[in-house]
C-alpha atoms as a PDB file:
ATOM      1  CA  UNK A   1     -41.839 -54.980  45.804  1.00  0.00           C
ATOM      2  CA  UNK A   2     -44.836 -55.359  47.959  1.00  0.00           C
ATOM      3  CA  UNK A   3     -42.027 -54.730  50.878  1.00  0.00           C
ATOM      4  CA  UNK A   4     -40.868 -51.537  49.295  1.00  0.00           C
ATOM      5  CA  UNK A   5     -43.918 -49.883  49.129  1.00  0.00           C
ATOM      6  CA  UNK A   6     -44.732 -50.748  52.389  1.00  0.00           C
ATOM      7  CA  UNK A   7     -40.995 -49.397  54.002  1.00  0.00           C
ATOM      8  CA  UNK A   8     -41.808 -46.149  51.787  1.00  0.00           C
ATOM      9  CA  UNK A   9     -44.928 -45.673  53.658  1.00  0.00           C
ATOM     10  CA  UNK A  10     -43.957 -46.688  56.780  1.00  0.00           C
ATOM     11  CA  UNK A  11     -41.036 -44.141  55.997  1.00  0.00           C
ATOM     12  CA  UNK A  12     -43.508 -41.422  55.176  1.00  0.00           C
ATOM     13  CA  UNK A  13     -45.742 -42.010  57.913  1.00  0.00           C
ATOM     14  CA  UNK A  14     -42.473 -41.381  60.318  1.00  0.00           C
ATOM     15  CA  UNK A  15     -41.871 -37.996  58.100  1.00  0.00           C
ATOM     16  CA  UNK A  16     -45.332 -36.755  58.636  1.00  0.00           C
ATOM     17  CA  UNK A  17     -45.310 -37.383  62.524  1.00  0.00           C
ATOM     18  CA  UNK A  18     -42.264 -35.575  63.030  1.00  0.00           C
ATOM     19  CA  UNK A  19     -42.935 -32.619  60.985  1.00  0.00           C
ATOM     20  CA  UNK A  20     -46.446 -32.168  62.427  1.00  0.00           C
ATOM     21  CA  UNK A  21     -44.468 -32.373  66.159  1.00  0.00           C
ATOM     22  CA  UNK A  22     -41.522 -30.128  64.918  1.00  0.00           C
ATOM     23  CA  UNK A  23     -44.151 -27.623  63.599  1.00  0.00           C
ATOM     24  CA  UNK A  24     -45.222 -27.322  67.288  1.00  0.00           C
ATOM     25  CA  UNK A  25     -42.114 -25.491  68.279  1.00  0.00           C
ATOM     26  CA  UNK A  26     -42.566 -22.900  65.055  1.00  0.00           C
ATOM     27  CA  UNK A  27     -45.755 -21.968  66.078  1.00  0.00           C
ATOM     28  CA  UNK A  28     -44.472 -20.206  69.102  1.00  0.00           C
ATOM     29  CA  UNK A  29     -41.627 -18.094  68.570  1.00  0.00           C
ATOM     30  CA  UNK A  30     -40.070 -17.930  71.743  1.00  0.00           C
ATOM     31  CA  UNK A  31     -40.017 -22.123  71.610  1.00  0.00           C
ATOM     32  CA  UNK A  32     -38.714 -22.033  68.187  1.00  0.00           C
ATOM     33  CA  UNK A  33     -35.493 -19.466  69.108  1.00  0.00           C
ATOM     34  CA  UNK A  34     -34.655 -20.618  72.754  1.00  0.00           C
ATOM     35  CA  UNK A  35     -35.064 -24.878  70.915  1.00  0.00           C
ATOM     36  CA  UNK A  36     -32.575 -24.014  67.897  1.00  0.00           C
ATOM     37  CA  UNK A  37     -30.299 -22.192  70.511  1.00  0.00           C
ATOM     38  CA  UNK A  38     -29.546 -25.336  71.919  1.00  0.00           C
ATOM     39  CA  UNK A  39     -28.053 -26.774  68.333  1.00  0.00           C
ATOM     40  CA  UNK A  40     -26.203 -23.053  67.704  1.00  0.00           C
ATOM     41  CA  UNK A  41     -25.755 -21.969  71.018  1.00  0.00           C
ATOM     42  CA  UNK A  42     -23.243 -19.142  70.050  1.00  0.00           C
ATOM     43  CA  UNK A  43     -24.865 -17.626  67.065  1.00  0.00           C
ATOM     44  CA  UNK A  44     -25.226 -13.576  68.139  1.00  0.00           C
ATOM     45  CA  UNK A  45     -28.098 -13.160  66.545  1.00  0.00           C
ATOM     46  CA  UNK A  46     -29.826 -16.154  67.910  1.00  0.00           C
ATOM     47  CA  UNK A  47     -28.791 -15.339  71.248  1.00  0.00           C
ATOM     48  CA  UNK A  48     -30.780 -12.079  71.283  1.00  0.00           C
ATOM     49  CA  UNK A  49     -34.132 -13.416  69.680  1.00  0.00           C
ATOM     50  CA  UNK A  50     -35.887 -15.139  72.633  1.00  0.00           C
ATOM     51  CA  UNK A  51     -35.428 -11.147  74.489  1.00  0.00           C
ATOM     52  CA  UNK A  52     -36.676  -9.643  71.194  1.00  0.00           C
ATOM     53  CA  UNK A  53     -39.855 -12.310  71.467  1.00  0.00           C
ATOM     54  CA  UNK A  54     -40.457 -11.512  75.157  1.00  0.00           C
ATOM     55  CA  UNK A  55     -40.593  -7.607  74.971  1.00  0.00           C
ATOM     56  CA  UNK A  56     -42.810  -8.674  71.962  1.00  0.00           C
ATOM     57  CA  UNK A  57     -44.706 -10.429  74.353  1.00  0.00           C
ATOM     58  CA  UNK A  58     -44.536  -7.921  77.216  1.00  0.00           C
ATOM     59  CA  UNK A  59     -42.527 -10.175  79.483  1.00  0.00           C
ATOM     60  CA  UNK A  60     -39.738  -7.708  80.162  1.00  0.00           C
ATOM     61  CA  UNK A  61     -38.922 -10.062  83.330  1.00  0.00           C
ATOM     62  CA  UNK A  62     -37.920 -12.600  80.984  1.00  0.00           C
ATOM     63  CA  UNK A  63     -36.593 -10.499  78.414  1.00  0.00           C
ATOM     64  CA  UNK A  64     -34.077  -9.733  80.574  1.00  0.00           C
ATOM     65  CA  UNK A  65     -33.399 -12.946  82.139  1.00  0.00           C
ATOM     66  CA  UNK A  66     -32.706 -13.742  78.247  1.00  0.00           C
ATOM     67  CA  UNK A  67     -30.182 -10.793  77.436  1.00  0.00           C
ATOM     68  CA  UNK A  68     -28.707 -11.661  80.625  1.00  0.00           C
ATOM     69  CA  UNK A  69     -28.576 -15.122  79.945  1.00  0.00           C
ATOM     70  CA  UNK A  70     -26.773 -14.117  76.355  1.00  0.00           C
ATOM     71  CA  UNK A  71     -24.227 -12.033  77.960  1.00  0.00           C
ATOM     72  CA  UNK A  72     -22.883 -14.487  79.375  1.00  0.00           C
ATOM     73  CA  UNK A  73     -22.314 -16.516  76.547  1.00  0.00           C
ATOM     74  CA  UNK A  74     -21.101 -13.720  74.066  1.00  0.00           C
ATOM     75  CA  UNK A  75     -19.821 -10.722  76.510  1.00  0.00           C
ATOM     76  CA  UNK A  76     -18.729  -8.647  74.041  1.00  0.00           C
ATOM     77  CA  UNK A  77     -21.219  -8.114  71.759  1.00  0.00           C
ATOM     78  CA  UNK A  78     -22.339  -4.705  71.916  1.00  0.00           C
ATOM     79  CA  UNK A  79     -26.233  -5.523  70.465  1.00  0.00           C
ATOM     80  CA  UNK A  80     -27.186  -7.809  73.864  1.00  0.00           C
ATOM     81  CA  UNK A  81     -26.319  -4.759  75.984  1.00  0.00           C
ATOM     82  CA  UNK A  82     -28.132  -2.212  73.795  1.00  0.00           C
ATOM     83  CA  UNK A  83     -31.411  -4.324  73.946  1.00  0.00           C
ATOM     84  CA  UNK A  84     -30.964  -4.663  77.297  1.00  0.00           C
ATOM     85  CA  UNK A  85     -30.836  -1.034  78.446  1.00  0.00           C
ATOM     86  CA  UNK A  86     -33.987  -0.674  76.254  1.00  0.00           C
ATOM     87  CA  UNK A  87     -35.688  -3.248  78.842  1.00  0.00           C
ATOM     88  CA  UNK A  88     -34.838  -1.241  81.091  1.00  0.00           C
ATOM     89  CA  UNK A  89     -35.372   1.976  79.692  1.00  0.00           C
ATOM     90  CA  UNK A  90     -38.822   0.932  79.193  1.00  0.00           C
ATOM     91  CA  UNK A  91     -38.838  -0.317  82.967  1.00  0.00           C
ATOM     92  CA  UNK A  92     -37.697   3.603  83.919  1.00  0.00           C
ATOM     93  CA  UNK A  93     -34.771   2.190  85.362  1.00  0.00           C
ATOM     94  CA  UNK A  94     -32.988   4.920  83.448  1.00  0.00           C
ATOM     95  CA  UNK A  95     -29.829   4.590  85.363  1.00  0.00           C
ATOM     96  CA  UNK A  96     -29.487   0.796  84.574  1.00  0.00           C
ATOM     97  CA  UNK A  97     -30.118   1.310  81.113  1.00  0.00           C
ATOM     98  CA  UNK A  98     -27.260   4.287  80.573  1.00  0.00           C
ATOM     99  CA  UNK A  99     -24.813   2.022  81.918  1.00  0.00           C
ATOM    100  CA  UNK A 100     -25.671  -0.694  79.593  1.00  0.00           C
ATOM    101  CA  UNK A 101     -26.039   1.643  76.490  1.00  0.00           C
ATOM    102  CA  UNK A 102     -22.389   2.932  77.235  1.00  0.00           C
ATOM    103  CA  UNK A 103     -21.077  -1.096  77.766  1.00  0.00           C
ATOM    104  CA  UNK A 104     -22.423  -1.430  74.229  1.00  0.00           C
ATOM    105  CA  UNK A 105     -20.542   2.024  72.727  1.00  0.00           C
ATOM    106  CA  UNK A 106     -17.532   0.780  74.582  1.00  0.00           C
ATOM    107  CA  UNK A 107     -17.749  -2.018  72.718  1.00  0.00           C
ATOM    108  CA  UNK A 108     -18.670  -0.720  69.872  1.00  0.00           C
ATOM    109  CA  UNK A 109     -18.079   3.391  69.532  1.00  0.00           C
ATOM    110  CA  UNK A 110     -19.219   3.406  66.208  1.00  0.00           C
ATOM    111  CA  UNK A 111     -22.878   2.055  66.969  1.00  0.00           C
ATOM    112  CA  UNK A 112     -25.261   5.217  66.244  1.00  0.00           C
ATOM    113  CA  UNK A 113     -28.189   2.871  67.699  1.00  0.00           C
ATOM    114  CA  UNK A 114     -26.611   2.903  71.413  1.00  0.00           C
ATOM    115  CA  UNK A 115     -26.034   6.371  71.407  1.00  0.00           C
ATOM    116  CA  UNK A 116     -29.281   7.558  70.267  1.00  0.00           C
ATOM    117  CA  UNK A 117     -30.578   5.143  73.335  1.00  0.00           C
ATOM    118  CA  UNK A 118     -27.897   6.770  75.549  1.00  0.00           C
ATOM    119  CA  UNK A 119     -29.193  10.120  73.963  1.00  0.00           C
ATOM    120  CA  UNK A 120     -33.131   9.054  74.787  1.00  0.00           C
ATOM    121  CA  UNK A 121     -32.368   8.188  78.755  1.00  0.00           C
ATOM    122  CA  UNK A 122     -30.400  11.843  79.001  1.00  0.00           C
ATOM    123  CA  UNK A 123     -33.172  13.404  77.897  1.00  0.00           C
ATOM    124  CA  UNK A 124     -35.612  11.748  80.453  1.00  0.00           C
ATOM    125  CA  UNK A 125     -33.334  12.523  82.922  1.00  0.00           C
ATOM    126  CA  UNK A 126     -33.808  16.354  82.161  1.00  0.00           C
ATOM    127  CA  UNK A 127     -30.261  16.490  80.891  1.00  0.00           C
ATOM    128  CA  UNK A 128     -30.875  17.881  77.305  1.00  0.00           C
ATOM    129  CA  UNK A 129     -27.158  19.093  76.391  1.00  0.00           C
ATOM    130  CA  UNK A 130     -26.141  16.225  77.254  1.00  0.00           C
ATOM    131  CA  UNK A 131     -28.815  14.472  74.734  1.00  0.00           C
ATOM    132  CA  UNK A 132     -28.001  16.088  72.263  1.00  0.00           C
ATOM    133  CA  UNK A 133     -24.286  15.315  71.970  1.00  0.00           C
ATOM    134  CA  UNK A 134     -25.592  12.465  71.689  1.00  0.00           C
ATOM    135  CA  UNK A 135     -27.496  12.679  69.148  1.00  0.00           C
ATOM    136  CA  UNK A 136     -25.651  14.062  66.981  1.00  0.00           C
ATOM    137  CA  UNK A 137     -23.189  11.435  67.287  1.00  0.00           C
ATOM    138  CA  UNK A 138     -25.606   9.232  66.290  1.00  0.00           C
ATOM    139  CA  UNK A 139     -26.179  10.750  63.187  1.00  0.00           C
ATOM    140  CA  UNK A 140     -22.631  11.715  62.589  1.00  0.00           C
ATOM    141  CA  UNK A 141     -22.520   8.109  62.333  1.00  0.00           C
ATOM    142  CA  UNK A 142     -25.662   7.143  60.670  1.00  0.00           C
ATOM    143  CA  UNK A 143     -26.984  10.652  58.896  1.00  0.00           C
ATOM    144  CA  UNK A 144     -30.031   8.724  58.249  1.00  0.00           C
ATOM    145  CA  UNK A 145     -30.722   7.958  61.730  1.00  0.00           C
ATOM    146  CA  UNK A 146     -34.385   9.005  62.132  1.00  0.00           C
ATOM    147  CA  UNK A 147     -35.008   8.748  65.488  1.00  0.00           C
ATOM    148  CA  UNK A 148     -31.805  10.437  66.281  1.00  0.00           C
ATOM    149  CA  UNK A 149     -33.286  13.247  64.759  1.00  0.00           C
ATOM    150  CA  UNK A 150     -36.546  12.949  66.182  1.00  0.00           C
ATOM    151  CA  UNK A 151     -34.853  12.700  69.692  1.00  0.00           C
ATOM    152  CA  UNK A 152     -32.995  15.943  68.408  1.00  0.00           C
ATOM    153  CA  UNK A 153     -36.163  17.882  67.843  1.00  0.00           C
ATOM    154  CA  UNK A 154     -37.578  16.732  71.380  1.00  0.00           C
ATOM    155  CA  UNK A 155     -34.157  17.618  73.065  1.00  0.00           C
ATOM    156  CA  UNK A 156     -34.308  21.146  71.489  1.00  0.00           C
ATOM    157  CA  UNK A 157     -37.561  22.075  72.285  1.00  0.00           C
ATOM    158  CA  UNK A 158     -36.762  21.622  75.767  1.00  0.00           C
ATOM    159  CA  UNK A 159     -33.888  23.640  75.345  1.00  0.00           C
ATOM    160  CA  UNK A 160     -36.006  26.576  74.130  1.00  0.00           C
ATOM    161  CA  UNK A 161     -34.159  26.412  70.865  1.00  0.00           C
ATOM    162  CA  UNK A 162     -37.211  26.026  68.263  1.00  0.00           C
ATOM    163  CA  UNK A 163     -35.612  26.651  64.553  1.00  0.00           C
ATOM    164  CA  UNK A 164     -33.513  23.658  65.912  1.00  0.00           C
ATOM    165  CA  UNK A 165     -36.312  21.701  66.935  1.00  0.00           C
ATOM    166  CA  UNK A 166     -38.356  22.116  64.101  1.00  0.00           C
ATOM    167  CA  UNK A 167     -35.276  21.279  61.954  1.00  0.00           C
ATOM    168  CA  UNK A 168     -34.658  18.462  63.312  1.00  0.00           C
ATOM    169  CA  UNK A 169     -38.311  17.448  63.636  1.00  0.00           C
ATOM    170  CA  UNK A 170     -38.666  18.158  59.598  1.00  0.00           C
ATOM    171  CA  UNK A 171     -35.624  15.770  59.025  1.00  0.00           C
ATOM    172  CA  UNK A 172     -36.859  12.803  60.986  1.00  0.00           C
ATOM    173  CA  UNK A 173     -40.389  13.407  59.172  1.00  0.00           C
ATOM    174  CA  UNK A 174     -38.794  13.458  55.631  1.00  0.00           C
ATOM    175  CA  UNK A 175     -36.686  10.087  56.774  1.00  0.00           C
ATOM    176  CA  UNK A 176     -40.039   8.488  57.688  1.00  0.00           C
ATOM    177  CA  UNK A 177     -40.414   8.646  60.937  1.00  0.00           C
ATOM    178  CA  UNK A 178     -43.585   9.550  62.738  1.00  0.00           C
ATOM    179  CA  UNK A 179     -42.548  11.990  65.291  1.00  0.00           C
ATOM    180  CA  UNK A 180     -44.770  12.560  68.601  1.00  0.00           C
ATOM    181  CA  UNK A 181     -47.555  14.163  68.040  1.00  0.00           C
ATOM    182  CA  UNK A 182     -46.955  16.424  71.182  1.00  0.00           C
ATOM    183  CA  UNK A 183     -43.568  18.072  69.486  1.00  0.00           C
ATOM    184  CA  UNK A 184     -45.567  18.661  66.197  1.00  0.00           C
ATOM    185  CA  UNK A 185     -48.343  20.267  68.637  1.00  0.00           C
ATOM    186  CA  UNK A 186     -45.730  22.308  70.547  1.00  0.00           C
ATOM    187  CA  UNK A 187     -44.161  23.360  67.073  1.00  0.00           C
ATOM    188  CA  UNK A 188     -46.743  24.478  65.654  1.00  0.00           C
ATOM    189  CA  UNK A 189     -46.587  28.281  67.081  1.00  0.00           C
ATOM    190  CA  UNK A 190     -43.027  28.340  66.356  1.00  0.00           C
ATOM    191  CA  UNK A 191     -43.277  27.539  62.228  1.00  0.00           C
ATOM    192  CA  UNK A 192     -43.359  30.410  60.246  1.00  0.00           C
END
């Protein structure tokens, strides 16, 4: 009996120690992901989340080392190259990222998120028409895409065509979504 007691402690003891040193990896996210990776290695999800913790983090180097590192695991999986052009969208390596955001709709031609992306890098290029095709593709898909809309409003404003804009602006507000406050300043002459 006295034995028992003492394995169940002993036991215990062993428990606490290796939940206290697993709890080490939890704390920091990017640990946690890129140390359960190596028991799942090709779950898609899992394979984006130490890019999602890095832009988190503001190490878009590494981000991208990540997504890269996940392509080549799971090539066709439209999400990796999506959250990769938004590294390097961010980066203003505009042209990078519209290649990447059409990989993912060839993947994928249904995926309103890579096409509003596609949309957002035509529009910094200057190329509005373009932008908003694309847009509204992305909500043809997803009607309650708001930053497709919001894009929209922003695309149509530099277009000159303000009922649009402010249409479009209206929608993505009544979806939600805070649009720049520079549109709703530019608007604001146009409004009747």
């Amino acid at each position: 009996r006295i034995f028992a007691v003492g394995a169940i402690i002993g036991l215990l003891t062993i428990y606490c120690y290796l939940t206290i040193n697993q709890n080490k990896y939890w704390k920091e996210v990017i640990t946690f992901y890129e140390r359960t990776l190596k028991y799942a290695p090709h779950t898609l999800r899992l394979l984006n989340a130490p890019g999602h913790a890095y832009i988190i983090a503001g190490k878009h180097e590494k981000a991208i080392l990540a997504y890269q590192e996940a392509i080549e695991i799971e090539p066709n999986y439209p999400d990796t190259y999506n959250n990769l052009g938004c590294v390097y969208a961010k980066l203003g390596k505009v042209e990078k990222a519209r290649e990447l955001f059409e990989k993912a709709i060839h993947l994928n031609p249904d995926y309103a998120d890579a096409y509003n992306n596609l949309g957002s890098v035509y529009g910094t290029m200057g190329r509005n028409k373009k932008a908003i095709e694309l847009y509204k593709k992305a909500i043809e898909i997803n009607p309650n895409h708001n930053l497709a809309y919001s894009g929209l409003a922003a695309a149509y404003y530099f277009e000159e065509q303000y009922n649009l804009a402010i249409k479009h602006c209206d929608k993505a507000l009544e979806l939600g979504h805070e649009v720049h406050p520079e549109i709703l300043e530019f608007l604001k002459p146009y409004r009747k």
